[in-house]
C-alpha atoms as a PDB file:
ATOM      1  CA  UNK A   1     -11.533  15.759  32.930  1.00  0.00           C
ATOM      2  CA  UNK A   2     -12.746  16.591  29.109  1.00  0.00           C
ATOM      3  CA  UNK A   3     -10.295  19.679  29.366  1.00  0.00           C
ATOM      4  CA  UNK A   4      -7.859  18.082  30.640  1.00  0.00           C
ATOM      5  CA  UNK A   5      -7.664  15.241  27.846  1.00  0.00           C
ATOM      6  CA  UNK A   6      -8.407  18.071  25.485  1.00  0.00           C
ATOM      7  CA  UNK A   7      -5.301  19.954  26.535  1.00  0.00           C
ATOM      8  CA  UNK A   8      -2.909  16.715  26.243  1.00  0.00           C
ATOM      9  CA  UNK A   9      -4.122  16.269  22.962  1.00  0.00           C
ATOM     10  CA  UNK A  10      -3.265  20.128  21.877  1.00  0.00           C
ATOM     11  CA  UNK A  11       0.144  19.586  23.475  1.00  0.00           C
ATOM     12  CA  UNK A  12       0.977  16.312  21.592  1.00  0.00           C
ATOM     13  CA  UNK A  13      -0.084  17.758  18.355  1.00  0.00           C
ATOM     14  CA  UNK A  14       2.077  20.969  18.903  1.00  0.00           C
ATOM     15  CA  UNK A  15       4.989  18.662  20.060  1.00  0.00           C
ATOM     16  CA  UNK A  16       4.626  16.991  16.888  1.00  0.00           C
ATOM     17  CA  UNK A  17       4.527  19.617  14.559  1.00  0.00           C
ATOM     18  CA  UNK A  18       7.193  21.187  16.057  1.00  0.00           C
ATOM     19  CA  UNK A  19       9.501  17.979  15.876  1.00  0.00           C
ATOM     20  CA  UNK A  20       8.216  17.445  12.029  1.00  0.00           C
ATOM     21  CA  UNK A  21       9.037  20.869  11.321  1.00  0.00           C
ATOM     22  CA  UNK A  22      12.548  20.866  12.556  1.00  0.00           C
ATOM     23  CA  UNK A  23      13.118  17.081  11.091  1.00  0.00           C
ATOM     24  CA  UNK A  24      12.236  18.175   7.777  1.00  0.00           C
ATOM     25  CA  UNK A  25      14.689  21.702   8.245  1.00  0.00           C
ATOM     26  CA  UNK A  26      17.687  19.787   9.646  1.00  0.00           C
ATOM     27  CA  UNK A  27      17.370  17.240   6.297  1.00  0.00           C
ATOM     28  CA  UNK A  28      16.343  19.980   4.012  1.00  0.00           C
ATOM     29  CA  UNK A  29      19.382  18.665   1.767  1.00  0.00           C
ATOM     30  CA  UNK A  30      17.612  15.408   1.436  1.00  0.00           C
ATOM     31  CA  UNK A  31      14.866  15.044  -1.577  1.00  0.00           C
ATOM     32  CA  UNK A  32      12.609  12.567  -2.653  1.00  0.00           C
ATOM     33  CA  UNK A  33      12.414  11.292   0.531  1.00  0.00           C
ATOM     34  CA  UNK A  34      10.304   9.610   3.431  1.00  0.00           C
ATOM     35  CA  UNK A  35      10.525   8.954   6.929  1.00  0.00           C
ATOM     36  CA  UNK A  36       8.604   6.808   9.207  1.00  0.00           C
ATOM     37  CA  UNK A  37       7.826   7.528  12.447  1.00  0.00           C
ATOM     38  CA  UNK A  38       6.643   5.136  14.825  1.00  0.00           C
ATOM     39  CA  UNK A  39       4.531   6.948  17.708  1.00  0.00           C
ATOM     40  CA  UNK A  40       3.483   3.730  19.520  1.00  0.00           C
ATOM     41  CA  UNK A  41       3.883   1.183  21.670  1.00  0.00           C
ATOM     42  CA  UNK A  42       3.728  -1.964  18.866  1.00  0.00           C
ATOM     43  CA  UNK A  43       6.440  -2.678  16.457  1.00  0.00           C
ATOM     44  CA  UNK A  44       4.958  -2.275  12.542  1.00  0.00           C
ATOM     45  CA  UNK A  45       5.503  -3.729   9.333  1.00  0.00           C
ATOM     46  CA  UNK A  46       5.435  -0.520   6.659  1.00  0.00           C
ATOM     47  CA  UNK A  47       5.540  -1.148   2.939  1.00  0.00           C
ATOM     48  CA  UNK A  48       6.452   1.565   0.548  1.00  0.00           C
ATOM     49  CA  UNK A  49       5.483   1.491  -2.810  1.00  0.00           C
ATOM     50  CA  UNK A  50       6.135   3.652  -5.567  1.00  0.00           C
ATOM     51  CA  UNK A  51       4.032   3.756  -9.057  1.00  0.00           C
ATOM     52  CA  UNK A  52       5.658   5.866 -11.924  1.00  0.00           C
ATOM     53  CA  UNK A  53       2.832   7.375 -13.973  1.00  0.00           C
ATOM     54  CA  UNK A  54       2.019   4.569 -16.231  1.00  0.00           C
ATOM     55  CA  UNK A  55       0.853   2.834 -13.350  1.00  0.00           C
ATOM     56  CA  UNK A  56       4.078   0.171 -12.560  1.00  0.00           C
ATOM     57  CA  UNK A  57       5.775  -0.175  -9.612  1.00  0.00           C
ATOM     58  CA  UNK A  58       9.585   0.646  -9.756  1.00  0.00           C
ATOM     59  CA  UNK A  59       9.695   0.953  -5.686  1.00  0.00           C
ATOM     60  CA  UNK A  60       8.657  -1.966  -3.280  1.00  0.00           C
ATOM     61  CA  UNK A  61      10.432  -1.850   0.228  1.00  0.00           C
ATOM     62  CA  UNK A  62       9.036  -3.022   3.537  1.00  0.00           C
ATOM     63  CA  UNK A  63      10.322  -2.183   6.672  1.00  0.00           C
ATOM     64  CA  UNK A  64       9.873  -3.383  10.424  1.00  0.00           C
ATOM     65  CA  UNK A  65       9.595   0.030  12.405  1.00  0.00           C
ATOM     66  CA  UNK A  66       9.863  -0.546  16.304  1.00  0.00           C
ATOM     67  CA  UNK A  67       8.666   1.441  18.646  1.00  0.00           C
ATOM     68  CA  UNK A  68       9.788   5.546  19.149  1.00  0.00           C
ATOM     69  CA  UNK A  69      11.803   5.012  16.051  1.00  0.00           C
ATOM     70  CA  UNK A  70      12.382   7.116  13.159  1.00  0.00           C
ATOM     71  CA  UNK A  71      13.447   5.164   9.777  1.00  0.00           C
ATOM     72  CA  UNK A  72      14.872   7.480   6.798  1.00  0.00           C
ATOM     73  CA  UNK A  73      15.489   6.048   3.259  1.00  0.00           C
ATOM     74  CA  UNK A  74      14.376   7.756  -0.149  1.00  0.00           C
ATOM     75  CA  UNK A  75      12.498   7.288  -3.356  1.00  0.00           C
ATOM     76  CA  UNK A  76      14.573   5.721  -6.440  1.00  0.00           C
ATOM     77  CA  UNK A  77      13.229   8.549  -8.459  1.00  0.00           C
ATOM     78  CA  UNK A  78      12.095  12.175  -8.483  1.00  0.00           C
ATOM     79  CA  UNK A  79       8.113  12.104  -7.812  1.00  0.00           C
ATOM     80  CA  UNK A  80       6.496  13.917 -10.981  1.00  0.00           C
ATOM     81  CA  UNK A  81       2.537  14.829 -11.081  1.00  0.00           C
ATOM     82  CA  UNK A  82       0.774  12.074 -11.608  1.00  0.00           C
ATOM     83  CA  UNK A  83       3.107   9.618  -9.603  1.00  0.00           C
ATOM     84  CA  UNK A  84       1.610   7.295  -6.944  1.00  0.00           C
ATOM     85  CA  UNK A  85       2.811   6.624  -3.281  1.00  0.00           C
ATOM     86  CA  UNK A  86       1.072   3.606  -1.559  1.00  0.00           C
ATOM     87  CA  UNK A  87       1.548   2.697   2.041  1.00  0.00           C
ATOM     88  CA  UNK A  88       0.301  -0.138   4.030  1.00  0.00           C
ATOM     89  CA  UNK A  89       0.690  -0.491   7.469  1.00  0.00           C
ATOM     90  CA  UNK A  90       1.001  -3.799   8.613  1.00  0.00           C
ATOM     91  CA  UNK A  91      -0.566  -5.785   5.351  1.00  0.00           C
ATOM     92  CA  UNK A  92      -4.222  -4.212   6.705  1.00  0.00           C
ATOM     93  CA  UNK A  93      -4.348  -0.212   6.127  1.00  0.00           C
ATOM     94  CA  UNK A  94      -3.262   1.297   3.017  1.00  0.00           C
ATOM     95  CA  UNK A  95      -3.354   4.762   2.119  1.00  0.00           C
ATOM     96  CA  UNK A  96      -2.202   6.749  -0.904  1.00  0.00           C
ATOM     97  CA  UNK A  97      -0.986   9.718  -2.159  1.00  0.00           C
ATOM     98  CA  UNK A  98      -0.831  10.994  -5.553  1.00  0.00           C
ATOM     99  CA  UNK A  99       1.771  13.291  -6.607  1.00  0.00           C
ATOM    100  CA  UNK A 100      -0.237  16.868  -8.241  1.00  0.00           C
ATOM    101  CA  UNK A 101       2.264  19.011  -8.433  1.00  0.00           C
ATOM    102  CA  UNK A 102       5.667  19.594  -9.672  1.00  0.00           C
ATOM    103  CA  UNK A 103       8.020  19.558  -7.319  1.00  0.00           C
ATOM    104  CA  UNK A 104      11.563  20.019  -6.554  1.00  0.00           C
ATOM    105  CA  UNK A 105      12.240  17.650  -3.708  1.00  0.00           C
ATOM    106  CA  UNK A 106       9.260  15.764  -2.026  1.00  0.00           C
ATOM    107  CA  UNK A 107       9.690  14.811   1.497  1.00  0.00           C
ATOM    108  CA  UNK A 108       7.032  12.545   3.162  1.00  0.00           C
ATOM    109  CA  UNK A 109       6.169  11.409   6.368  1.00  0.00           C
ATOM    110  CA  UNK A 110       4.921   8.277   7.224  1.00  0.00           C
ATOM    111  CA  UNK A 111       3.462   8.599  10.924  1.00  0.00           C
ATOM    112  CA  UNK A 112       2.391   5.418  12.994  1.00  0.00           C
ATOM    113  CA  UNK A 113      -0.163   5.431  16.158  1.00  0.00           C
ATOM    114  CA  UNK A 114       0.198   9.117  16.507  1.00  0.00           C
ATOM    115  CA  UNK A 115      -3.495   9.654  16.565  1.00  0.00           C
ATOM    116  CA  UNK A 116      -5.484   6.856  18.036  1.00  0.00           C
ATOM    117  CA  UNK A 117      -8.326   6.913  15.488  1.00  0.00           C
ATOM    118  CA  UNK A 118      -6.112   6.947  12.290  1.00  0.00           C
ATOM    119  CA  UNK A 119      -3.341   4.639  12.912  1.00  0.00           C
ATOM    120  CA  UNK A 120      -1.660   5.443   9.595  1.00  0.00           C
ATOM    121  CA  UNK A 121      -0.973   9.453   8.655  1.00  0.00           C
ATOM    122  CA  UNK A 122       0.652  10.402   5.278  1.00  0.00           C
ATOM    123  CA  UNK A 123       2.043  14.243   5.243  1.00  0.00           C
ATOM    124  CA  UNK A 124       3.590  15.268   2.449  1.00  0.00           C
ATOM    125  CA  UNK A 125       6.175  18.485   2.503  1.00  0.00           C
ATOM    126  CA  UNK A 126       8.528  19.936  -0.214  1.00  0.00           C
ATOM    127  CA  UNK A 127      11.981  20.476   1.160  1.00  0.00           C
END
């Protein structure tokens, strides 16, 4: 039973990384970017904010992200080091990301239920 759940859980996160991987290839032409990805069953209020470095927000967008659905939109502005990315899934878990590196074209996602003990996943990738 333990390797069974234990292979489901390899396959899901190979599926996944597999999918992200070829998302983030077939939009390669799209910077500065994010994309949320709802894995679950629930439909989920996600807010995106963006800080420019002197700590004030000049990005505030929520969005209602239903179930097996993949949302795309982009930042208003090129993410420089020292640049802050806050997301909070529905007005209870907030995570953030801090920008450390210069890049050329950021491209982030935003993953919902995908793992059932962390409800709220930020990867970051430059495209």
């Amino acid at each position: 039973m333990v390797v069974s759940i234990c292979l489901v859980l390899v396959l899901i996160t190979l599926s996944y990384f597999l999918w992200h991987s070829s998302l983030i290839e077939a939009n390669s032409e799209i910077t500065n970017s994010f994309f949320i990805n709802n894995w679950g069953n629930t439909s989920h209020e996600v807010t995106v904010e963006l800080f420019n470095t002197q700590n004030v927000s000049v990005f505030n967008e929520s969005y209602i992200s239903v179930p097996r659905e993949t949302i795309r939109s982009q930042f208003p502005i090129t993410p420089v080091p020292g640049v802050e990315i806050k997301v909070t899934l529905d007005n209870n878990i907030t995570k953030t990301l801090i920008v450390s590196k210069d890049l050329l074209g950021l491209t982030l996602s935003i993953d919902i239920d995908m793992m059932p003990n962390d409800p709220l996943i930020l990867s970051p990738a430059l495209s």
